[in-house]
Protein backbone atom coordinates (compact mmCIF):
# COMPACT_ATOMS: atom_id res chain seq x y z
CA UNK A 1 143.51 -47.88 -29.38
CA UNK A 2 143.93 -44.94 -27.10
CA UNK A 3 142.14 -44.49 -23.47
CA UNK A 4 138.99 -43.41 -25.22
CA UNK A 5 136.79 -45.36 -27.92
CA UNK A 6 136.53 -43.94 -31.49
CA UNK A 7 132.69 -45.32 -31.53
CA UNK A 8 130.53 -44.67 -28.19
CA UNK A 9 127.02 -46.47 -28.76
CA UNK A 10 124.27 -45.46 -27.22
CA UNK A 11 121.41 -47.58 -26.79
CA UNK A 12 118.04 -46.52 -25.07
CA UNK A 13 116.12 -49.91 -23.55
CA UNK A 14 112.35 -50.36 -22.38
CA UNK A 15 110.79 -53.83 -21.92
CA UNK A 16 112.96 -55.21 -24.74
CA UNK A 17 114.19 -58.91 -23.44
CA UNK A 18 113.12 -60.40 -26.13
CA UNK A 19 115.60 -58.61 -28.81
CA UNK A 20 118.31 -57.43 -26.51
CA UNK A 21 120.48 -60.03 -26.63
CA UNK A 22 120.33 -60.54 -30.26
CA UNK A 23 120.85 -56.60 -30.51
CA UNK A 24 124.39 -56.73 -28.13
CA UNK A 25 125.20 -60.18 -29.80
CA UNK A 26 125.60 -58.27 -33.34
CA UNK A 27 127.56 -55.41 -31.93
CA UNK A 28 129.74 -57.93 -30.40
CA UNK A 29 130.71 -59.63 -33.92
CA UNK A 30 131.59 -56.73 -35.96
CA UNK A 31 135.17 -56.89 -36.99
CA UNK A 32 135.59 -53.38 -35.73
CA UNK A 33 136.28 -53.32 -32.06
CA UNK A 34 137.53 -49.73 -31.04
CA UNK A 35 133.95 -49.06 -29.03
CA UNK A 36 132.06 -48.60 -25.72
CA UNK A 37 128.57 -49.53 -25.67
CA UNK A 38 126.07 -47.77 -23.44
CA UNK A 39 122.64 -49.07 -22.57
CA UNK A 40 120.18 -46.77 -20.95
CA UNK A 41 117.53 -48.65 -19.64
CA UNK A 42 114.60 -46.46 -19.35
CA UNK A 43 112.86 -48.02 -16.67
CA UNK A 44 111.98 -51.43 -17.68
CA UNK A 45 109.54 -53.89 -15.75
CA UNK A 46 111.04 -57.01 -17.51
CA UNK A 47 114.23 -58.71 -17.51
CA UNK A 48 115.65 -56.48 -20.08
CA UNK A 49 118.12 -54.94 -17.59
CA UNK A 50 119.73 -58.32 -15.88
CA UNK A 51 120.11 -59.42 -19.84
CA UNK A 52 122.36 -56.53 -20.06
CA UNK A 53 124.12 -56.81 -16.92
CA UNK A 54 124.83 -60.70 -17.76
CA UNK A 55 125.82 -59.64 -21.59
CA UNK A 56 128.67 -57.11 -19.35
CA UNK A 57 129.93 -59.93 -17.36
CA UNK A 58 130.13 -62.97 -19.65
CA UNK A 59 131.57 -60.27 -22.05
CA UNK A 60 134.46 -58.45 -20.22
CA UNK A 61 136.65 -57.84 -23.06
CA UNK A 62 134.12 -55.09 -24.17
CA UNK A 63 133.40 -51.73 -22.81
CA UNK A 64 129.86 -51.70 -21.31
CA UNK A 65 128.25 -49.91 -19.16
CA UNK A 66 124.17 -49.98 -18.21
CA UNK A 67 122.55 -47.53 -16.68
CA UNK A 68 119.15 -47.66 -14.86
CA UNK A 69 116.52 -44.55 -15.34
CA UNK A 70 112.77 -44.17 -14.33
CA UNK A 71 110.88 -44.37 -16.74
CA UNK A 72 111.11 -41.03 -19.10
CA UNK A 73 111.08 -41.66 -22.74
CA UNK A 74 113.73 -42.40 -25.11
CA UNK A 75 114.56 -38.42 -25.67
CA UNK A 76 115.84 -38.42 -22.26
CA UNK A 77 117.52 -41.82 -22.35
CA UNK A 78 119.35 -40.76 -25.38
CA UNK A 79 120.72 -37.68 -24.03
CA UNK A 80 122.15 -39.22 -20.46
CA UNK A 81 123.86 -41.66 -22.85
CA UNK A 82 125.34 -38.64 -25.28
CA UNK A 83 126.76 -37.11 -21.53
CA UNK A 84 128.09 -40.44 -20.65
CA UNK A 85 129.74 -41.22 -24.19
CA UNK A 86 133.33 -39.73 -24.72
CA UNK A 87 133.85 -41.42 -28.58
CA UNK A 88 135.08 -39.32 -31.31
CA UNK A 89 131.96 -40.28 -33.21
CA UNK A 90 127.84 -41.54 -31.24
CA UNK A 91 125.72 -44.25 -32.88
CA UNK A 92 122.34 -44.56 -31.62
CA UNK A 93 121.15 -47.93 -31.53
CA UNK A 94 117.36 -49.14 -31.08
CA UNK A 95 117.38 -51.73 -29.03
CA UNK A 96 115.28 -54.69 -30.90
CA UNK A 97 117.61 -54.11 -34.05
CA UNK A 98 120.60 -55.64 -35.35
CA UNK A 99 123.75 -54.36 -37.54
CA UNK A 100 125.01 -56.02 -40.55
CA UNK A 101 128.53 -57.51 -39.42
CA UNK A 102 130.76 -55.14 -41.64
CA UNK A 103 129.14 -51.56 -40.43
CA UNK A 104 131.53 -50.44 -37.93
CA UNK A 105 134.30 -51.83 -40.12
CA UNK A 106 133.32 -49.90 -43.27
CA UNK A 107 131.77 -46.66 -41.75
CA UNK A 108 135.27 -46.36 -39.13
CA UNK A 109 137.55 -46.36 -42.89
CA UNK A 110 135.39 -44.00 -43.88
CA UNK A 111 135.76 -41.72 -40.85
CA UNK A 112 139.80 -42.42 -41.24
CA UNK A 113 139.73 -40.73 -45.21
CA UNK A 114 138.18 -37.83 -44.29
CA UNK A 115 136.53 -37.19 -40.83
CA UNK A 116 133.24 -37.06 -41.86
CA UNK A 117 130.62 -34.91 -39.72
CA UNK A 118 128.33 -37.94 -40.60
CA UNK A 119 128.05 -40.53 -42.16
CA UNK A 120 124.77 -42.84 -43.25
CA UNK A 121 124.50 -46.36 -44.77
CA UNK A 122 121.37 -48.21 -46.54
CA UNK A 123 119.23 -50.41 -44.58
CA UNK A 124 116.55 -53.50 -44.66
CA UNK A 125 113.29 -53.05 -43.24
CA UNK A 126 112.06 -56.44 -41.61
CA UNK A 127 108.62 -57.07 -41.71
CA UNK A 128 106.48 -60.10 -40.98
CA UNK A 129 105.46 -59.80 -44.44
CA UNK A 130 109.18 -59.73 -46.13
CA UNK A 131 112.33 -57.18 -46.66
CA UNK A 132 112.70 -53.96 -47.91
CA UNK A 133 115.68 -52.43 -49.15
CA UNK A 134 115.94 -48.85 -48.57
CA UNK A 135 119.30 -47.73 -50.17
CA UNK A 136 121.39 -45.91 -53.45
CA UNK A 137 122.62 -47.83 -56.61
CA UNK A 138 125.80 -46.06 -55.33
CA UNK A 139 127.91 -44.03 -52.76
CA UNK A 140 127.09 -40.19 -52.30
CA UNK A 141 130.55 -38.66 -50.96
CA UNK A 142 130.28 -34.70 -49.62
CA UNK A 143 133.45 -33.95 -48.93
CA UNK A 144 132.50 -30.22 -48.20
CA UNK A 145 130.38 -28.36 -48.16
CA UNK A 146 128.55 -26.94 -51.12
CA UNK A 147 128.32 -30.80 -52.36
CA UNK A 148 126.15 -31.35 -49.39
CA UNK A 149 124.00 -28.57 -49.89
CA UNK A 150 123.50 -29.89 -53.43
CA UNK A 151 123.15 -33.56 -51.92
CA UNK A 152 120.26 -32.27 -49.69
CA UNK A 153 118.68 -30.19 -52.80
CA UNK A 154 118.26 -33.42 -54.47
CA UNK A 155 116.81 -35.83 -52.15
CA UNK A 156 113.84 -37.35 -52.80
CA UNK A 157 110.51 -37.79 -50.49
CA UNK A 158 111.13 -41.64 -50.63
CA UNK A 159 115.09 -41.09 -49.40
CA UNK A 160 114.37 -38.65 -47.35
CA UNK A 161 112.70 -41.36 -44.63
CA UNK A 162 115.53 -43.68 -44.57
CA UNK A 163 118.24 -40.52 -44.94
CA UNK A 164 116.99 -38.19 -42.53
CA UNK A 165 113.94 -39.42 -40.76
CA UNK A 166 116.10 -41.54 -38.26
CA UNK A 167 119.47 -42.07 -36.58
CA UNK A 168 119.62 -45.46 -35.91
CA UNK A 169 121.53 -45.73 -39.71
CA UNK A 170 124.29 -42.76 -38.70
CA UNK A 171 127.32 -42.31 -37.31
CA UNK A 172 127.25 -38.77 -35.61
CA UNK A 173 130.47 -36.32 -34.46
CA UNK A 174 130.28 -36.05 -30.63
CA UNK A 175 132.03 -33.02 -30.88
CA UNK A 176 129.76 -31.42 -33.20
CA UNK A 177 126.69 -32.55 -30.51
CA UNK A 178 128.46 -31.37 -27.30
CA UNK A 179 129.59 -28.00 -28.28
CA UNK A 180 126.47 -26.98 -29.99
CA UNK A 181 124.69 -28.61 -27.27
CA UNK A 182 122.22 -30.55 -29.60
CA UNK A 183 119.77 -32.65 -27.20
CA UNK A 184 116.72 -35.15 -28.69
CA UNK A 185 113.71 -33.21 -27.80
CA UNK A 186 110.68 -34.95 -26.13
CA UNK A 187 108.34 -35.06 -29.05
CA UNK A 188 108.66 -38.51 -29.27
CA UNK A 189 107.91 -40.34 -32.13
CA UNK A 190 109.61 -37.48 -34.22
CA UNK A 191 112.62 -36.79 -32.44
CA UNK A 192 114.87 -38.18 -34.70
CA UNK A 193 114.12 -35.99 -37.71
CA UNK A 194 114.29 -32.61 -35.74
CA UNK A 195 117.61 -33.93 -34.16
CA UNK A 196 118.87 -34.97 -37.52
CA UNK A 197 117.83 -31.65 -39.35
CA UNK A 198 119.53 -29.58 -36.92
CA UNK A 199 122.71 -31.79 -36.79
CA UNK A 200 123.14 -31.20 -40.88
CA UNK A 201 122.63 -27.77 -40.29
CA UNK A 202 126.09 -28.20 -38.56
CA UNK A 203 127.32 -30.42 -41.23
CA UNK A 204 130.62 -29.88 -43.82
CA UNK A 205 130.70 -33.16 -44.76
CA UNK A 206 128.90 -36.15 -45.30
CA UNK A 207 129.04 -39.77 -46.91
CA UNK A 208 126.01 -41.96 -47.70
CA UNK A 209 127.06 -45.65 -48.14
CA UNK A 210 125.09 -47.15 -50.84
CA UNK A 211 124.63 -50.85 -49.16
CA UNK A 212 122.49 -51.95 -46.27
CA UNK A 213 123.91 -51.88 -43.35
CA UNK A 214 121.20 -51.74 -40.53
CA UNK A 215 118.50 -54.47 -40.28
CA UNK A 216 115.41 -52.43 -38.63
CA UNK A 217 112.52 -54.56 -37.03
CA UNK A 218 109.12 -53.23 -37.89
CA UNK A 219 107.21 -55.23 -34.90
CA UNK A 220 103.70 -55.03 -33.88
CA UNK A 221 104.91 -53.62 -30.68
CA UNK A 222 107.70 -51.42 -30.48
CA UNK A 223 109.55 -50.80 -27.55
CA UNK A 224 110.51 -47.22 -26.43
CA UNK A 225 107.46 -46.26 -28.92
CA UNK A 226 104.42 -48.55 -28.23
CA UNK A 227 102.56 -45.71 -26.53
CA UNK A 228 99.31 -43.78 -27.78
CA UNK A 229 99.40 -40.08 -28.62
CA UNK A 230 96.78 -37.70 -28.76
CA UNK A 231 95.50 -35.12 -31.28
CA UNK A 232 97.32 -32.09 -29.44
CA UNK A 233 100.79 -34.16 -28.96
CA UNK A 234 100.67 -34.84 -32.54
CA UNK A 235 100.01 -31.41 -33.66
CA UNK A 236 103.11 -30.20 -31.18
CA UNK A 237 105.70 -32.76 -32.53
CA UNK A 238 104.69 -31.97 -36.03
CA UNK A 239 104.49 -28.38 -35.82
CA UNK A 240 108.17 -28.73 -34.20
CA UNK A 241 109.57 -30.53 -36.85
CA UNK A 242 107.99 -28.18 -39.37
CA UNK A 243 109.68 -25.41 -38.22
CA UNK A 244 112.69 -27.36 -37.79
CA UNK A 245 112.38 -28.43 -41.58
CA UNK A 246 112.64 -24.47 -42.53
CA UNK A 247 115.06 -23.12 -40.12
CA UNK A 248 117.41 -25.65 -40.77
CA UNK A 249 116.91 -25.47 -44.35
CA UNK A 250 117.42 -21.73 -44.67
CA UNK A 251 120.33 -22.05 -42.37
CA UNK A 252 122.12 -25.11 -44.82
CA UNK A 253 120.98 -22.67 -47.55
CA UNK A 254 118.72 -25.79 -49.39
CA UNK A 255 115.19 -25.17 -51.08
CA UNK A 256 113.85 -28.64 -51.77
CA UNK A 257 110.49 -29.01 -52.01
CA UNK A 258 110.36 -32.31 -51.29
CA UNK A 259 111.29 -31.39 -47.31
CA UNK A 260 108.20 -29.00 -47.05
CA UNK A 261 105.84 -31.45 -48.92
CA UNK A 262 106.53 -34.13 -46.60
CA UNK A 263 106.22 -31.95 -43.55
CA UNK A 264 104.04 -29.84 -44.26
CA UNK A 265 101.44 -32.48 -45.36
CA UNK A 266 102.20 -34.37 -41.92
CA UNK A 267 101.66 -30.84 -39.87
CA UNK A 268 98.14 -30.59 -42.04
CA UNK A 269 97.28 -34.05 -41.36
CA UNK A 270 97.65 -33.18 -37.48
CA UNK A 271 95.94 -29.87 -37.74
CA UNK A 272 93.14 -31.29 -39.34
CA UNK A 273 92.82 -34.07 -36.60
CA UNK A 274 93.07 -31.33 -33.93
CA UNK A 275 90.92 -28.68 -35.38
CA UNK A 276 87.98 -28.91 -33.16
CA UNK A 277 90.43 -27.78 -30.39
CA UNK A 278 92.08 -24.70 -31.51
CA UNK A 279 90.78 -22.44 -34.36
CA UNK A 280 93.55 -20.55 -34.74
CA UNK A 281 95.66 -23.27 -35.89
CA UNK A 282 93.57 -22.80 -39.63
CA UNK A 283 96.14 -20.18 -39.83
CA UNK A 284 99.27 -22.82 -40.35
CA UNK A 285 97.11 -24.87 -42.49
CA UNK A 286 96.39 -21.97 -44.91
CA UNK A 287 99.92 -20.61 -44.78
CA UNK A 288 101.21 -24.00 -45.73
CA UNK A 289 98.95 -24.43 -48.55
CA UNK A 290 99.67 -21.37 -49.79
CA UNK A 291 100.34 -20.27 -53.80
CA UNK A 292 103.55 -20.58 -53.19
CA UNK A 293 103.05 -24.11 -52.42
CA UNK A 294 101.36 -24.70 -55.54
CA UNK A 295 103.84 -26.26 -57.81
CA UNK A 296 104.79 -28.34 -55.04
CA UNK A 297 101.47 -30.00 -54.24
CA UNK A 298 102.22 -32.23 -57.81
CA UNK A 299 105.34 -33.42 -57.37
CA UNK A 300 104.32 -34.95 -53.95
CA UNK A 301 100.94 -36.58 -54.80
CA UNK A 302 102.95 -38.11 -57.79
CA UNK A 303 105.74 -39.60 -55.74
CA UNK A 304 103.58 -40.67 -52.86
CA UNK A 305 100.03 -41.79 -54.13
CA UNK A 306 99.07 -44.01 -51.39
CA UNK A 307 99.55 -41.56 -48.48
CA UNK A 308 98.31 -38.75 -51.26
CA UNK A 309 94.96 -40.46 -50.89
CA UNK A 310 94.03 -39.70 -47.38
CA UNK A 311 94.07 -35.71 -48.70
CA UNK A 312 90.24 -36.25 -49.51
CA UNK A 313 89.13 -36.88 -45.85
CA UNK A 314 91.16 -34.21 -44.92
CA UNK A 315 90.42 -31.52 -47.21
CA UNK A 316 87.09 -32.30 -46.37
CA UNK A 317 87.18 -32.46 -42.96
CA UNK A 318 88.97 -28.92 -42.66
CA UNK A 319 85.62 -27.93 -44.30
CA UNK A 320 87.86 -24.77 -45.95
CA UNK A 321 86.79 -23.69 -49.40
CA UNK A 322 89.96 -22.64 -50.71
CA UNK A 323 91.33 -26.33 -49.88
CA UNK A 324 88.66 -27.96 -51.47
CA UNK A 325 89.12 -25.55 -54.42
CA UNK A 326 92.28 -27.10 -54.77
CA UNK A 327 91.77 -30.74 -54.26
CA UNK A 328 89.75 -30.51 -57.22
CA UNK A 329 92.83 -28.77 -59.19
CA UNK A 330 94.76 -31.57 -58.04
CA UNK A 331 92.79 -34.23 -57.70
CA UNK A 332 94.04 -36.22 -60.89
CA UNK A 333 97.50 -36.93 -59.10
CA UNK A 334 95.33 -38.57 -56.32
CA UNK A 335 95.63 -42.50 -56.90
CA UNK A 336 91.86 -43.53 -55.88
């Protein structure tokens, strides 16, 4: 091991005592060791900060360091930690999750064969209600670059949300962050997508383990996230990340219209909830569900039929002829 980690992970905190310790304790067991872990507490009011502080002192054969922040969102906390890191490659960690004890181990080998700008593993989705398994029958390996574009042309709406919708799952290339200066933006939630799509934009190379190895906590409060957003903030965020979705896109050189669907129907969702507010706005919607988004519209009510449904109220509600006009063309993909 040289002076400076191969892993630096970054971990943003808020109120989270409960799942802290349990969070640390399964860094602390993976086999891999080369790593610096560094929690950015983001203005807490509970005891998740001493938990930290005692996890750094009963622990001093591993690199930790906590820093203290008022209270500014987990955008923010993410990017002190990215200056603060000085790894060859940044995880970002939530901090009421835990890692399967062979990720570092596995994901560090891979980084050995062949530097990978990023690599991505499978993971479980605990719920009170049971486990889901979001992950391949088998590894993707993109060793350069025109596989990845071809990787990214075939994703799926469904793989897209575990893929690219987060970074918790990810090893990323500090250098590829610092000298394109990549920050999160505040549009939390929905700063992990637009950081993620602009990162692949970057991207030569990239390797999707097939196997979980992430265990995400879907709680019915959430940390850093357990806030409530109005109309406009949603409409921001998701117009951000739709224009994210097609810069970054044109820039990888990818048409996959499985990105726009997804996107697009998110940024309609939000327009339609915000309508009263701006009229103007009716231009986005009607651009997006344009003809050339016809053959599109299919291929995402059939993969997604229980989201698909909620199109009714919101056609409806935008109180638009031309979108009701095509409801009705589309309406037998609609699950009811």
């Amino acid at each position: 091991m040289g002076d400076s980690p191969f892993l630096s992970v970054v971990i943003p905190t808020y109120n989270v005592e409960k799942y802290i310790k349990a969070t640390l304790g399964s860094i602390r067991v993976q086999s891999y060791k080369d790593y610096e872990i560094i929690i950015v507490d983001d203005g807490s009011n509970d005891n998740t900060t001493d938990i930290c502080l005692e996890f750094k002192i009963s622990n001093p054969s591993v690199n930790i360091e906590v820093y203290t922040l008022p209270h500014g969102g987990v955008s923010r906390a993410r990017n002190y930690g990215i200056r603060k890191s000085s790894g060859q490659y940044i995880h970002f960690m939530d901090s009421d999750d835990e890692l399967l004890p062979d990720m570092y181990e596995s994901f560090f080998e891979l980084a050995q064969r062949n530097s990978y700008d990023l690599i991505i593993g499978g993971v479980n989705i605990l719920r009170p209600s049971g486990v889901i398994k979001q992950n391949l029958p088998y590894d993707v390996d993109c060793p350069i670059k025109s596989k990845v574009v071809g990787w990214l042309r075939d994703i799926t709406v469904e793989e897209k949300d575990w893929m690219l919708n987060v970074v918790w799952n990810k090893w990323f290339k500090r250098e590829l962050i610092i000298e394109n200066s990549l920050e999160y933006k505040d549009i939390c939630p929905g700063e992990d997508y637009e950081f993620v799509m602009r990162y692949l934009s970057l991207c030569k190379s990239v390797y999707v383990v097939s196997k979980p190895v992430y265990n995400y906590y879907q709680r019915g409060s959430v940390s850093l996230l357990n806030r409530r957003y109005s109309h406009r903030s949603q409409l921001e965020r998701r117009t951000v990340n739709w224009e994210t979705t097609q810069v970054s896109l044109a820039e990888i050189g990818v048409f996959n219209p499985s990105f726009l669907i997804a996107e697009g129907y998110s940024l309609y969702s939000a327009i339609c909830a915000d309508m009263n507010t701006d009229s103007s706005k009716k231009t986005l919607l009607e651009d997006y569900f344009s003809l050339k988004q016809y053959d599109c519209l299919p291929l995402y009510f059939k993969t997604r039929k229980t989201l698909a449904c909620n199109v009714v109220s919101l056609v409806f509600a935008s109180r638009n002829s031309y979108l009701i006009r095509m409801y009705f063309r589309f309406k037998n993909y609609i699950k009811r």
